[in-house]
C-alpha atoms as a PDB file:
ATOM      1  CA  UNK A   1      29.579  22.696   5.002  1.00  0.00           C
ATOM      2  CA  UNK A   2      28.961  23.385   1.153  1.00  0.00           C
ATOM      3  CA  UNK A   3      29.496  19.925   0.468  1.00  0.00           C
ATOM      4  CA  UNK A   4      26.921  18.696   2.879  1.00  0.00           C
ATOM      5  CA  UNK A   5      24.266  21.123   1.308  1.00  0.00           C
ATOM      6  CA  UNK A   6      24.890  20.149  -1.626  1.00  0.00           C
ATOM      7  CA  UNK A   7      24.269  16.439  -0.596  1.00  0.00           C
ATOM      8  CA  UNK A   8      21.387  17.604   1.067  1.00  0.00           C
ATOM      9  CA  UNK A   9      20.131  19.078  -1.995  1.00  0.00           C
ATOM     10  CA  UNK A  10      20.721  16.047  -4.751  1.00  0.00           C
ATOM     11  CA  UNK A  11      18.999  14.484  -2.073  1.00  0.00           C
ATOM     12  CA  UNK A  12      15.890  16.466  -2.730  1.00  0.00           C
ATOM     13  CA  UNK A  13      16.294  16.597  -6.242  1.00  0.00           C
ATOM     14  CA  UNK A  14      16.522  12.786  -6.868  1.00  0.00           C
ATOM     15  CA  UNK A  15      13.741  12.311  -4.130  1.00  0.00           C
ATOM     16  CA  UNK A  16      10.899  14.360  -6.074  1.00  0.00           C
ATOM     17  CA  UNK A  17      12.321  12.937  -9.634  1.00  0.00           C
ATOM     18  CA  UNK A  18      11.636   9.216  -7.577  1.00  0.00           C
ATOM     19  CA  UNK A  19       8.228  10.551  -6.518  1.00  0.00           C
ATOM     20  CA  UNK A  20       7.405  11.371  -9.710  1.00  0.00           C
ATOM     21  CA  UNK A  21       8.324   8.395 -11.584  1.00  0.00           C
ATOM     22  CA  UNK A  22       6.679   6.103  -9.145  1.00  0.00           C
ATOM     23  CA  UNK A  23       2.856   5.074 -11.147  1.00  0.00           C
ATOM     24  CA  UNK A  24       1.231   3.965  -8.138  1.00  0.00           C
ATOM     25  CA  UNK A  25       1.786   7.520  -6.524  1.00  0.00           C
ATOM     26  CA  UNK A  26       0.746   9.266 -10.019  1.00  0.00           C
ATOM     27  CA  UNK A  27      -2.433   6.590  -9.768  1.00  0.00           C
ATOM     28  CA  UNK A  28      -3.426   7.785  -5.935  1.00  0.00           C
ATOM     29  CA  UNK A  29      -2.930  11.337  -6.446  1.00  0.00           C
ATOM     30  CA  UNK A  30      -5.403  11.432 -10.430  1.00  0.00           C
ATOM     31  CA  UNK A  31      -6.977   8.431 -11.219  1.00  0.00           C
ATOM     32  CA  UNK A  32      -7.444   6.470  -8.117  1.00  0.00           C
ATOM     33  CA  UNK A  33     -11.003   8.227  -7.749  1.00  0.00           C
ATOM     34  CA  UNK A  34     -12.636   6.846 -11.532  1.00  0.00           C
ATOM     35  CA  UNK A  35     -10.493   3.892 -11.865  1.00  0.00           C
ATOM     36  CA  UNK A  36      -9.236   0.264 -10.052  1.00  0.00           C
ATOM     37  CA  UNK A  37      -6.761  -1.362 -11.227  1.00  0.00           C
ATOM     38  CA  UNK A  38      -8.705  -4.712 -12.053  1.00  0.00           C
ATOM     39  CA  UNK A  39     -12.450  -3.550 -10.939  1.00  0.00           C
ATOM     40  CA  UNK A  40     -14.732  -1.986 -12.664  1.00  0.00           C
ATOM     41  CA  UNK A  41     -15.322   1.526 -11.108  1.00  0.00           C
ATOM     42  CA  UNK A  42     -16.371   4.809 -13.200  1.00  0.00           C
ATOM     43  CA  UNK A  43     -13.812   4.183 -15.346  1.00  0.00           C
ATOM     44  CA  UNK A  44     -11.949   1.510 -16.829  1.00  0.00           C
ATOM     45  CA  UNK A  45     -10.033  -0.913 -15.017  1.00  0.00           C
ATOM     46  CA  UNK A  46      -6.783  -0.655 -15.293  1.00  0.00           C
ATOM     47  CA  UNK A  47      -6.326  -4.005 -16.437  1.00  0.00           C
ATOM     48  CA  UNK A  48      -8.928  -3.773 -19.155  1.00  0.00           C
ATOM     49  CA  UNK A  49      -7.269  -0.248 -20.614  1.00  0.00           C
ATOM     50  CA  UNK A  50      -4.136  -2.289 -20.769  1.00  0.00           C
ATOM     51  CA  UNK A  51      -5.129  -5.146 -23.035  1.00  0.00           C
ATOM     52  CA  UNK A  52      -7.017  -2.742 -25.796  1.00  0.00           C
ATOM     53  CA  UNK A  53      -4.406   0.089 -25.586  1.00  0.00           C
ATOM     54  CA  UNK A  54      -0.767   0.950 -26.335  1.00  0.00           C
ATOM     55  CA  UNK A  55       1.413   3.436 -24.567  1.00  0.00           C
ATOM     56  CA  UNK A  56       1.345   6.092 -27.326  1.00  0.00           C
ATOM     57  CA  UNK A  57      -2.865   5.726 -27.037  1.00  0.00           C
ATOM     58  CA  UNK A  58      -2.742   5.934 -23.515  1.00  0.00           C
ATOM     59  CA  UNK A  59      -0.829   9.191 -22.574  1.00  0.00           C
ATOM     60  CA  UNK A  60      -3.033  10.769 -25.779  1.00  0.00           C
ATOM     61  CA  UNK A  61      -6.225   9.781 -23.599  1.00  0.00           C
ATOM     62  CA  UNK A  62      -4.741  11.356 -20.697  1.00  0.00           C
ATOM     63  CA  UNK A  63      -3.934  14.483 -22.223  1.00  0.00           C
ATOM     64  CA  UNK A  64      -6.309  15.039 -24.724  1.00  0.00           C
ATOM     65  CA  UNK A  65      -9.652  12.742 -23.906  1.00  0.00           C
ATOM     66  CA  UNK A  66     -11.841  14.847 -25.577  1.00  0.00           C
ATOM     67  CA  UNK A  67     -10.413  14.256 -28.950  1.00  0.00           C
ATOM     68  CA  UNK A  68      -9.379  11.121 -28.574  1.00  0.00           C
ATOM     69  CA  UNK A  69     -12.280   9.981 -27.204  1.00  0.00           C
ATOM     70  CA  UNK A  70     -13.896  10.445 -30.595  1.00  0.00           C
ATOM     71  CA  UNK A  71     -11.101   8.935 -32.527  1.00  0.00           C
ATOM     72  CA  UNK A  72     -11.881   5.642 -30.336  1.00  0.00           C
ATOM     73  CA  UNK A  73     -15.363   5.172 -31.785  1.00  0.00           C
ATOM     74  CA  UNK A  74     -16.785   7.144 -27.986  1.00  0.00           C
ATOM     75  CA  UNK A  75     -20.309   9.098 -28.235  1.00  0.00           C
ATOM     76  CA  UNK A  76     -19.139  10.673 -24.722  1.00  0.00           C
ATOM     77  CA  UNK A  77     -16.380  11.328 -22.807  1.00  0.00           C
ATOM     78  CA  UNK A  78     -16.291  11.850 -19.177  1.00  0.00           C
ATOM     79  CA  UNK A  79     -12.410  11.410 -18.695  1.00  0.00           C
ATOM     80  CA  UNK A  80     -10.625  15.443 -17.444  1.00  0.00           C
ATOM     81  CA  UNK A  81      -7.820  16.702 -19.217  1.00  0.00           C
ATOM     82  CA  UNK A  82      -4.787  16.256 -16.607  1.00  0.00           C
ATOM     83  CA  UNK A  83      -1.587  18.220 -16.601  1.00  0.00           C
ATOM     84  CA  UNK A  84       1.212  16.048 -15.982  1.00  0.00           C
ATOM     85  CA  UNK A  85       4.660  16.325 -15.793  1.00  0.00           C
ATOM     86  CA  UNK A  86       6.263  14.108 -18.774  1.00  0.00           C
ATOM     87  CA  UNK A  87       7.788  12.078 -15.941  1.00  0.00           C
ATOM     88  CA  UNK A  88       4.556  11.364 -14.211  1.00  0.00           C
ATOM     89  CA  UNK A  89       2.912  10.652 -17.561  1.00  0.00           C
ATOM     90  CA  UNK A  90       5.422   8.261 -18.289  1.00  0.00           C
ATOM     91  CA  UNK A  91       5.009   6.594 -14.839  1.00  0.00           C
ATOM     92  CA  UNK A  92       1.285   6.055 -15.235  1.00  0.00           C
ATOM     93  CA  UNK A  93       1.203   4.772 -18.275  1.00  0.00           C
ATOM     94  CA  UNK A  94       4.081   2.003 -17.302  1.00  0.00           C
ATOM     95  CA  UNK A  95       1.327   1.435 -14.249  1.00  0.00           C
ATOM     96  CA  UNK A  96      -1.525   1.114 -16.187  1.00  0.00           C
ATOM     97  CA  UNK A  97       0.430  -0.696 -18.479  1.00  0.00           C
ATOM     98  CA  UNK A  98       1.650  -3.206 -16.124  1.00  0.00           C
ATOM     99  CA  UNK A  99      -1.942  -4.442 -15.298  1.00  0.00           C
ATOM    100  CA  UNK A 100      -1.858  -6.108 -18.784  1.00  0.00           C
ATOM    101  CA  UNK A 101      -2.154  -9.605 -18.490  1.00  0.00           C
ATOM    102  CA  UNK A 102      -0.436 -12.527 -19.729  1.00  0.00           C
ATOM    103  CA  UNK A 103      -2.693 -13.773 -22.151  1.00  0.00           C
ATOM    104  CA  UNK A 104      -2.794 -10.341 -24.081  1.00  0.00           C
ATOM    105  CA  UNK A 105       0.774  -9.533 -24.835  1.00  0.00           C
END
């Protein structure tokens, strides 16, 4: 009986460390609401963030847009501060990341 709820519990760990490192979910659940993957929207494209950005400028502009917002050249900023886990910052940024195309890299 232990040995099943411990099972049973693994099971639930590994499951929410899976959700969390999945991009598309991080995507749907923050971003999906300014930004498209390759269409314009209120924000960015994917795609277009992609080619012009590295990782390291990325997760910055997710956690601190206001600042870095001006450090990219940007008279405004509409982008929120989000508080994400390191594991679902590291997931969206491999997303957004993954929308770079060919021709860029």
């Amino acid at each position: 009986m232990q040995r099943k709820s411990i099972l049973v519990f693994i099971s639930i760990l590994i499951s929410s460390v899976a959700y969390a490192k999945d991009g598309k979910q991080v995507f749907e659940r923050y971003c999906w609401g300014c930004h498209h993957q390759t269409a314009m929207a209120f924000g960015p494209p994917f795609s277009q963030i992609a080619s012009k950005r590295s990782a390291d400028e990325i997760k910055a502009m997710i956690t601190d847009p206001a600042s870095v917002s001006k450090v990219f050249g940007y008279k405004r900023n509409a982008m929120p501060k989000l508080k994400l886990s390191s594991e679902e910052l590291d997931a969206i940024t491999k997303y957004i990341l993954s929308y770079k195309s060919k021709d860029s890299k």
